[in-house]
C-alpha atoms as a PDB file:
ATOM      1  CA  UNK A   1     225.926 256.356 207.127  1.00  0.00           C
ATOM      2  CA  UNK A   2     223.232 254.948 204.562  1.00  0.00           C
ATOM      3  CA  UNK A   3     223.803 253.630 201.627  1.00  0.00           C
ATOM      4  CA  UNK A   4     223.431 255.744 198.026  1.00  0.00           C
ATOM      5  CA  UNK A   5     220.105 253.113 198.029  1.00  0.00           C
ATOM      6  CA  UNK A   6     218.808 254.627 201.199  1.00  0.00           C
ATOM      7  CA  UNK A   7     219.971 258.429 200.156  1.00  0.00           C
ATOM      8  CA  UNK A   8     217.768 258.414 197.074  1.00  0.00           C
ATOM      9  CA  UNK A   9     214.777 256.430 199.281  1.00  0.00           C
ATOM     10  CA  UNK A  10     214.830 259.362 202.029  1.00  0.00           C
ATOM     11  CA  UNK A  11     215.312 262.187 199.038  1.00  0.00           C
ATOM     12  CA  UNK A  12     212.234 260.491 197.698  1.00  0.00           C
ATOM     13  CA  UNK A  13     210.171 260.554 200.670  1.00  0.00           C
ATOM     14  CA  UNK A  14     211.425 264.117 201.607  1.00  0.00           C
ATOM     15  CA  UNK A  15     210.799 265.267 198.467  1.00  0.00           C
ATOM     16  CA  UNK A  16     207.261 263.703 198.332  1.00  0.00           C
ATOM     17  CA  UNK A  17     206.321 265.610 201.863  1.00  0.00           C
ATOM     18  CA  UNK A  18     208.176 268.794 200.763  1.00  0.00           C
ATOM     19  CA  UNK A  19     205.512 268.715 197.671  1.00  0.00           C
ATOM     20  CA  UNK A  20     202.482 267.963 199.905  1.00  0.00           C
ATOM     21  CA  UNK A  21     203.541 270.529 202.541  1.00  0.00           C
ATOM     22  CA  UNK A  22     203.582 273.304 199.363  1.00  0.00           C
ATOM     23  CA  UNK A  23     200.154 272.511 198.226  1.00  0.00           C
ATOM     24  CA  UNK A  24     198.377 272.341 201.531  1.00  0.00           C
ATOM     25  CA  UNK A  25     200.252 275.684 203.116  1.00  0.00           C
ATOM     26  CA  UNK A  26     199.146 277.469 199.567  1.00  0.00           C
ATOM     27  CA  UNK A  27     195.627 276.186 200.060  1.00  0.00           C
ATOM     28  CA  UNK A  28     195.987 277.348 203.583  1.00  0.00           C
ATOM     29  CA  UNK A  29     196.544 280.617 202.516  1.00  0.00           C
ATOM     30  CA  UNK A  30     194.569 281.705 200.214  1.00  0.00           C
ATOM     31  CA  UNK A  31     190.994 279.897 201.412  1.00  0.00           C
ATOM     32  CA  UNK A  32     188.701 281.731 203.280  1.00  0.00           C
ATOM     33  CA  UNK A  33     187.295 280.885 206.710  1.00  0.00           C
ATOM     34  CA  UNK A  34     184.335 282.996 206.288  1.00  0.00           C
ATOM     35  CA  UNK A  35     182.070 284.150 203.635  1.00  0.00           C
ATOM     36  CA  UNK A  36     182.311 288.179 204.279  1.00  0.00           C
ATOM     37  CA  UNK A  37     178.713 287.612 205.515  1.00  0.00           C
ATOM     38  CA  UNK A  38     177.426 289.586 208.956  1.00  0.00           C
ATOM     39  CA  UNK A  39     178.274 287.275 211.601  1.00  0.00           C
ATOM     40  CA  UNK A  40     176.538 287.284 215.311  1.00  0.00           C
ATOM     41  CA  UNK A  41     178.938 287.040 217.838  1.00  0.00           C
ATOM     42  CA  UNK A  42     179.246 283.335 218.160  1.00  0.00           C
ATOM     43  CA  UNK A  43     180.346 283.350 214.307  1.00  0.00           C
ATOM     44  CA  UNK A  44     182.666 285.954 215.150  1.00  0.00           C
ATOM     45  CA  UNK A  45     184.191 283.742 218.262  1.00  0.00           C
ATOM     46  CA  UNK A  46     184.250 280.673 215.889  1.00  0.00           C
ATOM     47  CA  UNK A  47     185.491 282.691 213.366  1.00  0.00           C
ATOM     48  CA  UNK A  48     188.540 283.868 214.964  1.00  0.00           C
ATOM     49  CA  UNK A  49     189.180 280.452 216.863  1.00  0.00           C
ATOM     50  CA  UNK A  50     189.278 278.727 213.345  1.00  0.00           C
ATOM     51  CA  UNK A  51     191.725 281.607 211.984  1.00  0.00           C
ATOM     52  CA  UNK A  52     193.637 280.697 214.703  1.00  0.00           C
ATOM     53  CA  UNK A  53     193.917 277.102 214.721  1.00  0.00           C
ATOM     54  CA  UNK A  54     195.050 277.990 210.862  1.00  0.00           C
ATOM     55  CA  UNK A  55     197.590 280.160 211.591  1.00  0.00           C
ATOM     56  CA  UNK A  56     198.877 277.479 213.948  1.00  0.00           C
ATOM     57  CA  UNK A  57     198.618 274.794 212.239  1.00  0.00           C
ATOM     58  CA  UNK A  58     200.151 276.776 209.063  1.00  0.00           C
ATOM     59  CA  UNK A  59     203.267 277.686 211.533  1.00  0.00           C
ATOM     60  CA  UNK A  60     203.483 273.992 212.042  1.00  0.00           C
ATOM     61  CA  UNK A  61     203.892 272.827 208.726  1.00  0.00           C
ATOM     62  CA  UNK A  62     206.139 275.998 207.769  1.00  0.00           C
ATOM     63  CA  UNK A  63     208.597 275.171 210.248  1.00  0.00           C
ATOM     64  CA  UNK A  64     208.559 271.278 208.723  1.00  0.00           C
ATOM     65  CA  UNK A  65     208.933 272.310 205.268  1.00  0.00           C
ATOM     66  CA  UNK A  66     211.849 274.186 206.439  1.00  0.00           C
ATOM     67  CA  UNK A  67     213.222 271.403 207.972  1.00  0.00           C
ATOM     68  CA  UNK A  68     212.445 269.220 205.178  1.00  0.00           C
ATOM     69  CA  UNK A  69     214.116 271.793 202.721  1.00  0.00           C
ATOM     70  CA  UNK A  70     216.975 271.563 205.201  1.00  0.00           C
ATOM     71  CA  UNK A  71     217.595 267.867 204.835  1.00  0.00           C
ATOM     72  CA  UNK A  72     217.045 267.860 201.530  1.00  0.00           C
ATOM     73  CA  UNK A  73     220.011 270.302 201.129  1.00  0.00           C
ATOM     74  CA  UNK A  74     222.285 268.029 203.195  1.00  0.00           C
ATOM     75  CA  UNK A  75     221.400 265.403 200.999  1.00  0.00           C
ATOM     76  CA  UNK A  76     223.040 267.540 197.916  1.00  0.00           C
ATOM     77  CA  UNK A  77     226.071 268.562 199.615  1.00  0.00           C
ATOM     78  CA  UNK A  78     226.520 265.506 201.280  1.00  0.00           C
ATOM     79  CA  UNK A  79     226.052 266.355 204.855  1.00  0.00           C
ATOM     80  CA  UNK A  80     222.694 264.239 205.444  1.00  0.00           C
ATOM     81  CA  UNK A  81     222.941 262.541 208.739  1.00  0.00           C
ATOM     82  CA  UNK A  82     225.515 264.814 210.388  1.00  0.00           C
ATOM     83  CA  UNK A  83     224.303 266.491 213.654  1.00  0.00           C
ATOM     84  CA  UNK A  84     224.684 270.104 213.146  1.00  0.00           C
ATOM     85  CA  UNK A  85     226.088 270.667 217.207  1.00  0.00           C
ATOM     86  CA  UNK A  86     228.618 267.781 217.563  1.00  0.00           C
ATOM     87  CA  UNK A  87     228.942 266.537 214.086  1.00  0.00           C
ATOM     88  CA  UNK A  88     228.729 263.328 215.360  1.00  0.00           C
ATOM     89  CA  UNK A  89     226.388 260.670 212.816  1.00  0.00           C
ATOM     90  CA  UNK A  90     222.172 260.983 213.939  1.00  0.00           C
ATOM     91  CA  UNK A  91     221.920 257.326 214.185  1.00  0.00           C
ATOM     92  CA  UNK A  92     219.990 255.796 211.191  1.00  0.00           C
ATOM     93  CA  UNK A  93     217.125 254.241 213.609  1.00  0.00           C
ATOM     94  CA  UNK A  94     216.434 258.060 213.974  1.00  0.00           C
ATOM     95  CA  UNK A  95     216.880 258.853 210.637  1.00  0.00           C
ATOM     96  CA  UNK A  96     213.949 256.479 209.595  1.00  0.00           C
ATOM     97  CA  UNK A  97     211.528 257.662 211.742  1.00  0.00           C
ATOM     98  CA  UNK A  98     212.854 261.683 211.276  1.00  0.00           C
ATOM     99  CA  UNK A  99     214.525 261.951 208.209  1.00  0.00           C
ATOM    100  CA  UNK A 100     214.587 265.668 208.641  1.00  0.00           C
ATOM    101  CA  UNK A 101     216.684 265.472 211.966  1.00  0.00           C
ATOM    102  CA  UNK A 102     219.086 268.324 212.389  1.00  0.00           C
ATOM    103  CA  UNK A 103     220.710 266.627 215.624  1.00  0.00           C
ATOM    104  CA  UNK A 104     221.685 263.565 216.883  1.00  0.00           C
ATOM    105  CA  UNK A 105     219.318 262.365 220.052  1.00  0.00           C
ATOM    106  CA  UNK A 106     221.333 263.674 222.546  1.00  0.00           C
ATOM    107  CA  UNK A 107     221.970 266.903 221.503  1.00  0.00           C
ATOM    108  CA  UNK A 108     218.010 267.351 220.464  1.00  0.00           C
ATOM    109  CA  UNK A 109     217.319 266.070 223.718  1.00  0.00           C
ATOM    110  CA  UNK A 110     220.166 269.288 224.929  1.00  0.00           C
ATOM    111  CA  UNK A 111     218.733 272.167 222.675  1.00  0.00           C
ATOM    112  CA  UNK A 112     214.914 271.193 223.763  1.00  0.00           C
ATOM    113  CA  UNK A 113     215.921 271.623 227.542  1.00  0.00           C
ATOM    114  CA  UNK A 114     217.408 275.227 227.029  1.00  0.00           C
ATOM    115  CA  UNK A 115     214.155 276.095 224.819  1.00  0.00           C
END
């Protein structure tokens, strides 16, 4: 697995997208995407397509921050880089480019054909 060097580089990155992921899903939920104004139908339709692309996008980044708070939980107890279906080791070419993995490659590749 990676070194103690590495550990504390991924915690730091993790950590660093954790904070941004906070701030921008608080901003996302408390701005407004209209001004309470009487809206013509178009305004409504845009409206409720941009509430929707929030709430997406919002579902998006909740489901990374939870992955993110995941990892960085594995990283306390020691279980970082562990795949949580075969505990085999997620390979650390993976790890670099998705420190939050949760699997090792081929099992990801498993539990995305059942979904």
């Amino acid at each position: 697995m990676s070194t103690n060097q590495d550990l504390k580089k991924i915690k730091a990155q993790l950590t660093e997208r954790r904070n941004e992921l906070e701030e921008h899903l608080h901003k996302l939920s408390t701005e407004k995407v209209s001004d309470d104004q009487v809206q013509d139908p178009g305004d409504q339709a845009l409206t409720a397509t941009m509430e929707s692309l929030r709430s997406s996008l919002q579902d998006t980044e909740l489901q990374e921050y939870k992955r993110i708070k995941q990892a960085l939980s594995k990283i306390e107890d020691g279980t970082y880089g562990i795949c949580i279906d075969c505990d085999s080791d997620i390979s650390e070419k993976r790890l670099k480019w998705y420190p939050n993995a949760a699997r090792c490659l081929g099992c990801q590749e498993t539990f995305e054909d059942k979904g």
